[in-house]
Protein backbone atom coordinates (compact mmCIF):
# COMPACT_ATOMS: atom_id res chain seq x y z
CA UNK A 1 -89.78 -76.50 8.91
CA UNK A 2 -89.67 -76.72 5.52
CA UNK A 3 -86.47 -78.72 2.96
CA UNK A 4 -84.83 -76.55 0.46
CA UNK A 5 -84.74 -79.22 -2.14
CA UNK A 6 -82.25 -79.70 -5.45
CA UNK A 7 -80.62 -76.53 -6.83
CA UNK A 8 -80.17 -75.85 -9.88
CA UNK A 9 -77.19 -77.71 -11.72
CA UNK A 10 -76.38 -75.65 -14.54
CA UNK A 11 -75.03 -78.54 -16.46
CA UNK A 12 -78.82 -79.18 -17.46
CA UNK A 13 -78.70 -78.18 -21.40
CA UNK A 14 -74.75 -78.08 -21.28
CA UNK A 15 -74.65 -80.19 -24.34
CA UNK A 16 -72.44 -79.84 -26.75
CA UNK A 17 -70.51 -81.65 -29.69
CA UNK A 18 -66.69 -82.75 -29.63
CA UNK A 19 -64.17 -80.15 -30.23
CA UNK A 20 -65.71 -77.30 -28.05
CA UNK A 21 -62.93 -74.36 -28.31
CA UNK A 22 -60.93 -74.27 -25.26
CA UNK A 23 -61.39 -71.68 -22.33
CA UNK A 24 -59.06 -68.59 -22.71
CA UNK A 25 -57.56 -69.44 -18.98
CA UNK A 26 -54.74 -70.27 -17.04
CA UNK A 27 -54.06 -73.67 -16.86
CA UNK A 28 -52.91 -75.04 -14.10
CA UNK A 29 -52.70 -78.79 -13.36
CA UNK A 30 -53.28 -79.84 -9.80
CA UNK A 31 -52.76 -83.52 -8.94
CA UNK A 32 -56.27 -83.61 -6.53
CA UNK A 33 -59.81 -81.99 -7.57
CA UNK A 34 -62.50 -82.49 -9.75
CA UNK A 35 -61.96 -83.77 -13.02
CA UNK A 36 -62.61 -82.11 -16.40
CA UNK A 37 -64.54 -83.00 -19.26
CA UNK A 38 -60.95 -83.99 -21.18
CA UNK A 39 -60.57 -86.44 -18.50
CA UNK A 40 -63.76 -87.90 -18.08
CA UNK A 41 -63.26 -88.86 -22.27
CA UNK A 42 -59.96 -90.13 -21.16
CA UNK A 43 -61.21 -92.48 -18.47
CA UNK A 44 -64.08 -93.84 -21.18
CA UNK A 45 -61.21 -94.42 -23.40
CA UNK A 46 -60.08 -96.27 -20.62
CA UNK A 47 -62.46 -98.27 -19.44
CA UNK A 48 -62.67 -96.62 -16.27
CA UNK A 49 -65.89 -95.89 -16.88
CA UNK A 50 -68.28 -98.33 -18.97
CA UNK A 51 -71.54 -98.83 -20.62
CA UNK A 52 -73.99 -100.58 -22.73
CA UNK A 53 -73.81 -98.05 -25.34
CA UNK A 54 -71.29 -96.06 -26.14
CA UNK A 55 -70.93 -92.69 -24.07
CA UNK A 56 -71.83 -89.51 -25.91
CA UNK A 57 -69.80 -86.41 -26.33
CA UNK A 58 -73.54 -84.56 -25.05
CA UNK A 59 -72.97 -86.73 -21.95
CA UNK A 60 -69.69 -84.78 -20.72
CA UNK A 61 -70.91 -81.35 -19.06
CA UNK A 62 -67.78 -79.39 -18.24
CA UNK A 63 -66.82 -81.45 -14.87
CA UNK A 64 -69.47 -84.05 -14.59
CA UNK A 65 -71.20 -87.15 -16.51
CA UNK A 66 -74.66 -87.40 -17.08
CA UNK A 67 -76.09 -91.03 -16.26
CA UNK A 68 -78.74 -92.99 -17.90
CA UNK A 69 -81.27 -95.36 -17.02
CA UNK A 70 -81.31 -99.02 -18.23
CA UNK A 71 -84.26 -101.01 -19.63
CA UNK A 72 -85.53 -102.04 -16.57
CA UNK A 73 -87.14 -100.13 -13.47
CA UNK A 74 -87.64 -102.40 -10.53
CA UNK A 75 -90.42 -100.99 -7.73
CA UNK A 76 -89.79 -101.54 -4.40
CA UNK A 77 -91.32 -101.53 -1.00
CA UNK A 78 -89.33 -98.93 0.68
CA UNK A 79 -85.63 -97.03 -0.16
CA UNK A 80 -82.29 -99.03 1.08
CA UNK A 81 -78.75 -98.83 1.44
CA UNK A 82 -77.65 -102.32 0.97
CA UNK A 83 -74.25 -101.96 3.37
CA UNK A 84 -70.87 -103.40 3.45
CA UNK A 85 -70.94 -106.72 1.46
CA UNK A 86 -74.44 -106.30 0.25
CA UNK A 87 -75.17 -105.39 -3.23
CA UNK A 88 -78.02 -103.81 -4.90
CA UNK A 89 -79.75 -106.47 -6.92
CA UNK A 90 -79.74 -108.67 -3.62
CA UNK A 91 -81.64 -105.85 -1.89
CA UNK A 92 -84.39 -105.61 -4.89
CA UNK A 93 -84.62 -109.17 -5.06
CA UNK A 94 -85.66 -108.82 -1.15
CA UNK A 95 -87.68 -106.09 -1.66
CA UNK A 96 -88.87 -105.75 -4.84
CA UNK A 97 -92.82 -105.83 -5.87
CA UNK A 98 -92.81 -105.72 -9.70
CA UNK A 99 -90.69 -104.93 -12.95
CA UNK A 100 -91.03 -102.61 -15.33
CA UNK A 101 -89.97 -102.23 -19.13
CA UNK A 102 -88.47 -98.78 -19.71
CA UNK A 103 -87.52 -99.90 -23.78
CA UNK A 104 -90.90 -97.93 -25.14
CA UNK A 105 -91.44 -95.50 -22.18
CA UNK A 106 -93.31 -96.32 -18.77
CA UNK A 107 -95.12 -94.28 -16.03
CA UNK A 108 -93.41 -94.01 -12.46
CA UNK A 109 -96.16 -93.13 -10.41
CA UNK A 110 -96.03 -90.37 -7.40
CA UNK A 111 -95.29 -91.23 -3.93
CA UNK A 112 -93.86 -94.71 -5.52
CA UNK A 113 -89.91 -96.04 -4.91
CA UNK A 114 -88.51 -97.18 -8.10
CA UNK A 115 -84.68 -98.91 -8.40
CA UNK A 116 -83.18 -98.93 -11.78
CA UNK A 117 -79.91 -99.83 -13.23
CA UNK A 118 -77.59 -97.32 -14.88
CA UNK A 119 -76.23 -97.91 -18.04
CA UNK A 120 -72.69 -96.74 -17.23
CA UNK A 121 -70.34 -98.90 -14.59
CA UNK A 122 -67.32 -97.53 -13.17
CA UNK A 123 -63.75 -98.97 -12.63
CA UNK A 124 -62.59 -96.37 -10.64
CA UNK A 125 -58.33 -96.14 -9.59
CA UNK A 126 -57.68 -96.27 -5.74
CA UNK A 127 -57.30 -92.56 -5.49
CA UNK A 128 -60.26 -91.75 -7.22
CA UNK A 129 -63.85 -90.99 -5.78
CA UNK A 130 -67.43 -90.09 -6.81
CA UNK A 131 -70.45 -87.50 -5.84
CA UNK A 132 -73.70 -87.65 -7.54
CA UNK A 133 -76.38 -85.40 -7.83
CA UNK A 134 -79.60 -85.00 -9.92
CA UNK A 135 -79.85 -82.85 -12.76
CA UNK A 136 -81.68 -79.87 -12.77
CA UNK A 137 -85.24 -81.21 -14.60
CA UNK A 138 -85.03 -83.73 -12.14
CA UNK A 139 -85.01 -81.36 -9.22
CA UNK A 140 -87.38 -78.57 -10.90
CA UNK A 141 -89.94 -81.60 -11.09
CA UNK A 142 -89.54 -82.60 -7.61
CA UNK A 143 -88.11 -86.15 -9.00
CA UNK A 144 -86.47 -87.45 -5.35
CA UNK A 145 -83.29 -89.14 -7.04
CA UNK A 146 -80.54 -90.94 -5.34
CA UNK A 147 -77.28 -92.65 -6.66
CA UNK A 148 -76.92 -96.41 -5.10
CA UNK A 149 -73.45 -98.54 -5.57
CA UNK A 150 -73.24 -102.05 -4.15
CA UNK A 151 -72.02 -101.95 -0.57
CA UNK A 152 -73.01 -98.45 -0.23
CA UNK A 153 -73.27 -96.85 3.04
CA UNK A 154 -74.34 -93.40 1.65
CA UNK A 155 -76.40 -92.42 -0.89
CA UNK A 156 -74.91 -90.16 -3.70
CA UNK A 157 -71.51 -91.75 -2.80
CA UNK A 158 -68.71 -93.60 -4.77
CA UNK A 159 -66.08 -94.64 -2.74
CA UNK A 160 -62.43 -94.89 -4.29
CA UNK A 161 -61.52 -97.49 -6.00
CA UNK A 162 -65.61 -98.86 -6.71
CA UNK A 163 -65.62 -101.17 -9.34
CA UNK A 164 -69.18 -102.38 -9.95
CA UNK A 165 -72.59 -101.04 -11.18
CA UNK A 166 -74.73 -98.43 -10.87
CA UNK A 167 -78.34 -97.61 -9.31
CA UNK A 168 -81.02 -94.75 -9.55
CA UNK A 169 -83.51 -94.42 -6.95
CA UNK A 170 -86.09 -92.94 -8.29
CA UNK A 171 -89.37 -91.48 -6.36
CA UNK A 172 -91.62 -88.92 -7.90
CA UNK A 173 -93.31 -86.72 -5.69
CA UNK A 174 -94.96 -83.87 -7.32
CA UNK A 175 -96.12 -85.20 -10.47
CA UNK A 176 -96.49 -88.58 -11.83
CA UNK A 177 -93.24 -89.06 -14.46
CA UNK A 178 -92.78 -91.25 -18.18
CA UNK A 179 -89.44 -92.35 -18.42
CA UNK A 180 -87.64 -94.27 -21.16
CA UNK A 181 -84.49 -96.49 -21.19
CA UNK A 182 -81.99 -94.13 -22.05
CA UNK A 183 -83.20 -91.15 -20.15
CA UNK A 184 -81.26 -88.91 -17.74
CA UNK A 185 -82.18 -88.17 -14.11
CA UNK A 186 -78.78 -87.64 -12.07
CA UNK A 187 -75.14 -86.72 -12.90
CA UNK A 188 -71.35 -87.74 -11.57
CA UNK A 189 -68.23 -85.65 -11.01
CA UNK A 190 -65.78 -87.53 -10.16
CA UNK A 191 -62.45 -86.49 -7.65
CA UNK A 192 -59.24 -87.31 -7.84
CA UNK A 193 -57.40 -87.34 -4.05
CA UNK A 194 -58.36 -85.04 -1.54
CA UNK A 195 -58.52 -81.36 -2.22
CA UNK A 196 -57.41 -78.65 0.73
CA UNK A 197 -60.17 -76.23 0.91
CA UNK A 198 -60.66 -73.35 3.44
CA UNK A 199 -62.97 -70.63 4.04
CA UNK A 200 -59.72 -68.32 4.22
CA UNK A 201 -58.93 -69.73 0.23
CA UNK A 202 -62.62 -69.19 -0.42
CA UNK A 203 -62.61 -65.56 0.53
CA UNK A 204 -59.51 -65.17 -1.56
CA UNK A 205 -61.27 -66.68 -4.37
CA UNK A 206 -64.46 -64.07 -4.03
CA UNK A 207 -62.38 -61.16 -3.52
CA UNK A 208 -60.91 -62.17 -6.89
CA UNK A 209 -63.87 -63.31 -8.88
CA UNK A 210 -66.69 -61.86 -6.84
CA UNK A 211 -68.50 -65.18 -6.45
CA UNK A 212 -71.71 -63.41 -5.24
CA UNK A 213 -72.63 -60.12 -6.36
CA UNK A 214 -71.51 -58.69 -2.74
CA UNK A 215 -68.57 -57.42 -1.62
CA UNK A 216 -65.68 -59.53 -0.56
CA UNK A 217 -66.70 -57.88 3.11
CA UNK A 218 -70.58 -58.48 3.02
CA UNK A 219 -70.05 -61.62 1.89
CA UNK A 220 -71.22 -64.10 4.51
CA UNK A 221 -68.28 -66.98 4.51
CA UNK A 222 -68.65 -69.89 6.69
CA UNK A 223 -67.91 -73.30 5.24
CA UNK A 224 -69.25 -72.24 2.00
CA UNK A 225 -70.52 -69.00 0.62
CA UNK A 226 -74.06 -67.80 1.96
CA UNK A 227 -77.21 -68.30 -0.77
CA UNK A 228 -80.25 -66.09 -0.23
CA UNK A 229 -83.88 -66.36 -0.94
CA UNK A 230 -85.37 -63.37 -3.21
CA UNK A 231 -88.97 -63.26 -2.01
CA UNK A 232 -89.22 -59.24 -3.18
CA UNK A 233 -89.14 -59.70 -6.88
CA UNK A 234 -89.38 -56.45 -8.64
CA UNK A 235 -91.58 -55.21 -6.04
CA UNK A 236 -95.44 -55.67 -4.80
CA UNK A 237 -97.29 -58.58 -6.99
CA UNK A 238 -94.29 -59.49 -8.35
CA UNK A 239 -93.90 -62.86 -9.58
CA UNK A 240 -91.70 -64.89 -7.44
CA UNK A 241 -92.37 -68.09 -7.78
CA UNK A 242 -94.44 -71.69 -8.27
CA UNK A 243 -96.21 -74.21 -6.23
CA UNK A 244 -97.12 -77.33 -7.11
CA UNK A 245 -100.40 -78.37 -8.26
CA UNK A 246 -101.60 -81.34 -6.33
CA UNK A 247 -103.68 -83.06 -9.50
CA UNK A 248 -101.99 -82.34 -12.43
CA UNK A 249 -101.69 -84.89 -15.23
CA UNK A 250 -98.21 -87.34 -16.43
CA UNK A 251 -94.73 -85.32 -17.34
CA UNK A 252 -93.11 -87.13 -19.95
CA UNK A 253 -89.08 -85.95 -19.05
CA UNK A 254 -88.14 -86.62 -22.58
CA UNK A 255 -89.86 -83.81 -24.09
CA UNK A 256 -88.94 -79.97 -24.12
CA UNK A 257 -90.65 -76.78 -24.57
CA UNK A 258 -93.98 -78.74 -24.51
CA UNK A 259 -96.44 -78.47 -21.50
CA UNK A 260 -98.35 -75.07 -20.74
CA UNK A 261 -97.17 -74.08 -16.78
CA UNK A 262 -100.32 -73.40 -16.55
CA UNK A 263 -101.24 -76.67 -16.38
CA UNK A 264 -99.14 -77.91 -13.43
CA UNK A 265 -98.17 -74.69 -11.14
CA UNK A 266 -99.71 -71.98 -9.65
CA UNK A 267 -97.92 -68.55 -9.34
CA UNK A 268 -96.78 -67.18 -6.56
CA UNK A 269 -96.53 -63.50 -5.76
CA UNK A 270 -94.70 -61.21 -3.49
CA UNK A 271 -96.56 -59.95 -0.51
CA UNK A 272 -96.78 -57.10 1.80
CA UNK A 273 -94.29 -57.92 4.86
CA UNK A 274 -91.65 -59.79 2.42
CA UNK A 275 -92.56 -63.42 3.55
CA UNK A 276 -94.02 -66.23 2.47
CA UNK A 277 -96.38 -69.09 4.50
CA UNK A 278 -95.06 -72.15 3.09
CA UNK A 279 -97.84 -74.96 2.95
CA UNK A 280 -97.58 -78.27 4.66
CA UNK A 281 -96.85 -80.68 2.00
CA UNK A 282 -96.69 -78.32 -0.98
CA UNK A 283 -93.71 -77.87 -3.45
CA UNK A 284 -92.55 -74.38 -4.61
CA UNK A 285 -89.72 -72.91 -7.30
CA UNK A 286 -88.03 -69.96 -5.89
CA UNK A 287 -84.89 -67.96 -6.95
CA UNK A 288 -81.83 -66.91 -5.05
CA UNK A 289 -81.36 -63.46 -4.62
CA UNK A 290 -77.87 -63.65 -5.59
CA UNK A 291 -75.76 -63.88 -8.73
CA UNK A 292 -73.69 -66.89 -8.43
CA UNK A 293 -70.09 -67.02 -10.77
CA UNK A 294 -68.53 -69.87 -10.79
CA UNK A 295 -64.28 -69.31 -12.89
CA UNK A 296 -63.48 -71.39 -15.39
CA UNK A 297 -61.33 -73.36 -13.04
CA UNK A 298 -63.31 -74.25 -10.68
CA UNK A 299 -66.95 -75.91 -9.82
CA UNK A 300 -69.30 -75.45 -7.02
CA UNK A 301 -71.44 -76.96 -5.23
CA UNK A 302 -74.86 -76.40 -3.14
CA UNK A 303 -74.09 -77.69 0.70
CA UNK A 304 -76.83 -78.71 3.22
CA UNK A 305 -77.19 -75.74 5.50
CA UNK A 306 -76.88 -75.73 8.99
CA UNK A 307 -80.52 -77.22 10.36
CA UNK A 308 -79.02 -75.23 13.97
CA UNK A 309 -79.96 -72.15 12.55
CA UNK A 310 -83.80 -72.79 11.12
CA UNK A 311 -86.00 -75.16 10.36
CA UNK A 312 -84.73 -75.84 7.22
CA UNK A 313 -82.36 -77.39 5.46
CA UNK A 314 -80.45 -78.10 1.94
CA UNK A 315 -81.92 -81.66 1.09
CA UNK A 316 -79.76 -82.40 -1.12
CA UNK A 317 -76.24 -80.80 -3.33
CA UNK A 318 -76.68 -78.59 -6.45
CA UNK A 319 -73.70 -79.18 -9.24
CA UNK A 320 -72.72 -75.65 -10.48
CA UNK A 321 -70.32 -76.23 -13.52
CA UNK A 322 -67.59 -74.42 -14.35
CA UNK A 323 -68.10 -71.14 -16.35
CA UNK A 324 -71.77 -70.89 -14.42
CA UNK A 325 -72.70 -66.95 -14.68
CA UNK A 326 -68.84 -66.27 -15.80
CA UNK A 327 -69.54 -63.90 -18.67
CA UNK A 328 -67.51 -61.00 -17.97
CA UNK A 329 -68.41 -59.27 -21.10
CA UNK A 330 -72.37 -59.36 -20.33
CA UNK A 331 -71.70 -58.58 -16.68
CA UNK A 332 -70.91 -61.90 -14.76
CA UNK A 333 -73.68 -63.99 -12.19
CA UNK A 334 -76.69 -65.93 -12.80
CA UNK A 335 -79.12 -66.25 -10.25
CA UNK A 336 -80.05 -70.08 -8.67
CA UNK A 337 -83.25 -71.91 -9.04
CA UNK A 338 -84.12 -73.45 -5.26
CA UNK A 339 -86.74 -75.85 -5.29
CA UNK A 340 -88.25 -75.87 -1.70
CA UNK A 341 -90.90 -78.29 0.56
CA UNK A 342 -92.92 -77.66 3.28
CA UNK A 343 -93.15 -80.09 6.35
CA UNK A 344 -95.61 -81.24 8.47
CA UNK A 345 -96.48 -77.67 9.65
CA UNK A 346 -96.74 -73.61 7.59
CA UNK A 347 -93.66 -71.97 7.92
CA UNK A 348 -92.94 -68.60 7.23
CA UNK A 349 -89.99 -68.28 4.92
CA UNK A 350 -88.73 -64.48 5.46
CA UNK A 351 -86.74 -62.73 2.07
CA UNK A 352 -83.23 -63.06 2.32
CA UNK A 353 -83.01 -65.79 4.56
CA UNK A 354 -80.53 -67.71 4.51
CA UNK A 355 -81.30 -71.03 2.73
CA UNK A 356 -77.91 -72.90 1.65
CA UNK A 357 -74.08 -72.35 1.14
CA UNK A 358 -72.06 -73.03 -1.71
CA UNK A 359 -68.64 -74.46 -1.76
CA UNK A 360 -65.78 -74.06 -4.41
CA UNK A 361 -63.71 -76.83 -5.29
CA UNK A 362 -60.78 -76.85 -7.72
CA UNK A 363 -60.63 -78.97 -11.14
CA UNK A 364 -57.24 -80.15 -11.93
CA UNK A 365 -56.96 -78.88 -14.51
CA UNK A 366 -59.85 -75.76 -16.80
CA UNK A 367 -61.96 -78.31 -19.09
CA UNK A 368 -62.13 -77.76 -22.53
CA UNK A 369 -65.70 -76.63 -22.95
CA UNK A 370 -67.45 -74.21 -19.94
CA UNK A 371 -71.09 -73.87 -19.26
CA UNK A 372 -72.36 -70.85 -21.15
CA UNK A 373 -74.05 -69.67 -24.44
CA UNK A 374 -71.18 -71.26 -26.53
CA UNK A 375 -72.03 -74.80 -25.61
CA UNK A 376 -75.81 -74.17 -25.86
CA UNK A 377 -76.19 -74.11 -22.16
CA UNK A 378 -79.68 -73.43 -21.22
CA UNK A 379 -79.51 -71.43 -17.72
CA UNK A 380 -76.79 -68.80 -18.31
CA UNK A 381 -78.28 -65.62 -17.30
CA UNK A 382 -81.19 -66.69 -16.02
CA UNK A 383 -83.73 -65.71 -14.06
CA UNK A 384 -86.85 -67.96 -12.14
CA UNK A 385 -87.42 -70.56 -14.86
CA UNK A 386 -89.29 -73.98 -14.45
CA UNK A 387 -87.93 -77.00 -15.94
CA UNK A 388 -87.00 -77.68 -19.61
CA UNK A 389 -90.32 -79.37 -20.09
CA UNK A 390 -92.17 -76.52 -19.93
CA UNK A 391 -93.48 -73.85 -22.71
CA UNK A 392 -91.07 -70.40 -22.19
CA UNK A 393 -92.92 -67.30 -22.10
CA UNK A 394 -92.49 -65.82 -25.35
CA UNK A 395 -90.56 -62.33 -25.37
């Protein structure tokens, strides 16, 4: 079987400064769902959430923070949870091999496990909860990230009311990665209460926005929306993809539009018979074959799919933002990025399988700014694109 890794979080290259002009929407208040970028400031202002240095307006995407790494990187023998009681730094102290000073930039080597503190804290209210996720470089490099709070039972998890610090696993498994303090692998949304969601609300919702680019009928609905794989392209030879190159030199994930594609992937092309034999071992960029809209009051997210059905499964959750592929005037949807991995033995991946479902959940309230082209968001529209690191085609 094979994991379909991170998707694409279209908050990668959501960055904006303050006083981004408000979304033309209804705005509704709802006392549970995600929160906004309005009150994300709010709870800095707060002290709800903390850090070493200040917190950046380019920090706040539309419903979710981006976290960065300390000064130090601690490698370890092997990934943890540290459990009820236990906190992080006691865990690394147990396990930990060697340190290493992020202040100037430092090489995390593939196939290593690396533990380093965030530089934001959290003081969350009893009601309120936390999801992480990594950000879309971080997944188009095959970077394996993982939140970590003390006590934690799950990764990726903030229970309510957490008041403590913050941890990044960090394993690179494709390429070799330079990282510097400051730097930002993973993201947090944070949820306030319990929001109801249904698959009856969800098919109300597409029928309304068109969430895929399906009809409200064809739409396959069934504790999230259905995601696709597009393995046709624009027809034989087509370029649908990348794989991995197994030798290929350091990334440094500071730096944008710089490295040649070239140099790390390989293309791959459609074939006759509308499959594609997935290495063992290998990594691959692929693209959904659907358009994905995401209103302005609401954010999605990608779901692990049901590992019943194939040998496969979501490894981890992709952040959509708010205002993802909504651009009514240019005709709305933006196709995902999957990033996928073989296992232990080929698998044939067929086009249009099935790969992941999406789920919709609420904000209280439409942020302020929206991922698109007026925030200098990176991915609206897009097609298959690798990371932010790497040279664009020119037009």
């Amino acid at each position: 079987g094979f994991d379909l890794l991170r998707h694409l979080e279209p908050s990668e290259g959501a960055e904006t400064a303050a006083g981004a002009k408000p979304v033309e929407a209804e705005r509704r208040a709802h006392a549970t769902g995600i929160v906004p970028a309005q009150t994300i400031r709010a709870m800095v202002r707060e002290r709800h959430i903390q850090a070493l240095d200040p917190v950046s307006e380019d920090q706040i995407q539309p419903a979710s923070l981006d976290l960065r790494l300390g000064q130090t990187a601690y490698r370890v023998r092997a990934s943890f949870l540290p459990g009820e009681g236990v906190g992080v730094a006691d865990r690394i102290e147990a396990l930990g091999m060697h340190e290493i000073d992020l202040n100037e930039g430092a090489v995390l080597e593939k196939g290593c496990v690396y533990i380093v503190p965030l530089m934001e804290s959290l003081s969350l209210g009893k009601r309120v909860s936390g999801v992480a996720n990594p950000k879309s470089s971080s997944g188009r490099l095959d970077i394996f990230t993982r939140l970590i709070t003390d006590g934690a039972r799950e990764f990726d998890r903030v229970r309510p009311a957490y008041k403590g610090p913050l941890y990044a696993e960090i394993s690179p498994r494709a390429f070799s990665i330079v990282v510097h303090r400051g730097d930002r692998l993973n993201q947090i949304r944070l949820r306030r209460g319990s929001p109801p969601t249904s698959d009856t609300a969800l098919r109300r919702l597409h029928a309304e926005v068109g969430l895929v680019d399906a009809d409200a009928g064809d739409a396959n609905i069934s504790g999230g929306i259905a995601l696709t794989v597009d393995l046709r392209g624009e027809g034989g030879g087509a370029l649908i993809g990348y794989r991995a190159k197994p030798h290929a030199s350091l990334i440094d994930i500071s730096l944008t539009d710089h490295y040649e594609p070239e140099d790390f992937w390989e293309p791959v092309r459609a074939e006759r018979g509308n499959g594609l034999i997935l290495n063992p071992g290998d990594f691959y960029i692929l693209a959904s074959r659907e358009a994905v809209t995401v209103p302005p009051d609401h954010a999605a997210e990608m779901r692990a799919y049901d590992i019943l059905v194939g040998e496969f499964r979501v490894h981890y959750a992709g952040f959509f933002d708010p205002g993802f592929g909504f651009a009514e005037s240019e005709g709305a949807g933006s196709r995902g990025v999957l990033e996928v991995r073989s296992h232990e033995v080929p698998f044939v991946l067929e086009h249009a399988q099935v790969v992941g479902r999406i789920v919709y959940e609420r904000l209280t309230e439409v942020p302020d700014k929206v991922y698109g082209p007026a925030i200098g968001s990176s991915y609206q529209r897009q097609g298959l694109q690798l990371a932010k690191q790497f040279k664009r085609p020119s037009s």
